[in-house]
Protein backbone atom coordinates (compact mmCIF):
# COMPACT_ATOMS: atom_id res chain seq x y z
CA UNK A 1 125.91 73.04 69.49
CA UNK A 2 127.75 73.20 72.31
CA UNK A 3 128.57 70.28 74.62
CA UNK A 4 125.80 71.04 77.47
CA UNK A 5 123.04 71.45 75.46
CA UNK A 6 124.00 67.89 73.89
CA UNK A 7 123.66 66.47 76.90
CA UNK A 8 120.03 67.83 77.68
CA UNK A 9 117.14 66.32 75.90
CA UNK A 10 114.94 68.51 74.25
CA UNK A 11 112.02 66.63 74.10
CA UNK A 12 111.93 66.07 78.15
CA UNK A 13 114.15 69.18 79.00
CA UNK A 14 116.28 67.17 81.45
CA UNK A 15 119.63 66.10 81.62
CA UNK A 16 120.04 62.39 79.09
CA UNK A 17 122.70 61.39 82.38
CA UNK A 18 120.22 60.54 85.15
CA UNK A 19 123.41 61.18 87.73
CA UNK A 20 124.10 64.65 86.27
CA UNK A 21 119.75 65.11 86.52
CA UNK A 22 119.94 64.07 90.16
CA UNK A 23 122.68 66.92 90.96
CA UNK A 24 121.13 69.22 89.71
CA UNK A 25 117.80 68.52 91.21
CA UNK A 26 119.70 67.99 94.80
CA UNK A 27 121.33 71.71 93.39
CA UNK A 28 117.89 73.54 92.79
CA UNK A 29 116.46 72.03 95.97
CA UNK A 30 118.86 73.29 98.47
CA UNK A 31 119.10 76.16 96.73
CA UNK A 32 115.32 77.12 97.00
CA UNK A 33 114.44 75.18 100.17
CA UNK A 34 115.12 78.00 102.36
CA UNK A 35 112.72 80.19 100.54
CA UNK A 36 109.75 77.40 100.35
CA UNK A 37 110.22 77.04 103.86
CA UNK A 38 110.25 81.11 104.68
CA UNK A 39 106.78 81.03 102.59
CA UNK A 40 104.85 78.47 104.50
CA UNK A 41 105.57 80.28 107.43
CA UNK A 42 104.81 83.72 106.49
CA UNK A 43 101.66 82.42 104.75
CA UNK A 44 100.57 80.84 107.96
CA UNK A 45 101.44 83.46 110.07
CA UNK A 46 98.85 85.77 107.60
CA UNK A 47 96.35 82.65 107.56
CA UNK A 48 96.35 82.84 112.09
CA UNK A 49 95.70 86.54 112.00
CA UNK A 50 92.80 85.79 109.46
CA UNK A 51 91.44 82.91 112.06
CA UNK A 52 91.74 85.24 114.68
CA UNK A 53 89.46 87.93 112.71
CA UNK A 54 87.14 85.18 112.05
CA UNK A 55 86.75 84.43 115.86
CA UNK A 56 86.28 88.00 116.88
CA UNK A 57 83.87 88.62 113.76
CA UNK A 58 81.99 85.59 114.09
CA UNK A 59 82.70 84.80 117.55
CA UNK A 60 79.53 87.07 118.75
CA UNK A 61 77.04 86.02 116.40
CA UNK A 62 77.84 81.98 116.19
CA UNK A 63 79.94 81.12 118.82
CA UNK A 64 83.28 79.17 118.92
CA UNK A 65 82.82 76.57 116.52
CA UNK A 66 85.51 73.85 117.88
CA UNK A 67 85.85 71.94 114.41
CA UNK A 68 87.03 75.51 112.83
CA UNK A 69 89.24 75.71 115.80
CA UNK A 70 90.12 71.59 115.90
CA UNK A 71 91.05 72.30 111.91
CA UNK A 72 93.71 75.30 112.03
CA UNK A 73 95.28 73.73 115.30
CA UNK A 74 95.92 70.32 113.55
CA UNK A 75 97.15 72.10 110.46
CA UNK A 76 99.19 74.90 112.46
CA UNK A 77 100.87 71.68 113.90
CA UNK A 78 101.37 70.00 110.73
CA UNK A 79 102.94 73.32 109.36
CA UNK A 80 105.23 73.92 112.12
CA UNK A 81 106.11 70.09 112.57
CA UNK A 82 107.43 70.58 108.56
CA UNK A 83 109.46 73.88 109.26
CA UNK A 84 111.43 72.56 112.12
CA UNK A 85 112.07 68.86 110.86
């Protein structure tokens, strides 16, 4: 057994030295923030153009509802407010 794997717990699959744990989680995090980040934004970019279709499909028949529109505003704020922080 080598001297890495005697340091990982294989009950809990995490490090048994809670410094060494934190590294790597501060590791994995920075290394795979950029692509969490890229995701939100291209998922809300594809969730505005499905709004949009919603408003000119259901626009005619039922009118701007202004919750629907109050909702995507307050979480197209929220979404941006988390990309740019």
């Amino acid at each position: 057994m080598s001297e890495l794997e005697e340091q990982i717990s294989k009950l809990t699959c995490k490090f048994n030295d809670l410094d060494l744990e934190n590294q790597y989680k501060e590791m994995k995090w920075e290394k795979n923030s950029n692509y969490i980040w890229n995701l939100m934004l291209l998922g809300h970019i594809i969730f505005l153009l499905v709004i949009l279709d919603d408003v000119k499909i259901f626009g005619e028949s039922l009118g701007v509802q202004p919750l629907y529109i109050f909702t995507h505003i307050i979480c197209s704020i929220i979404v941006y407010i988390l990309n740019f922080i």
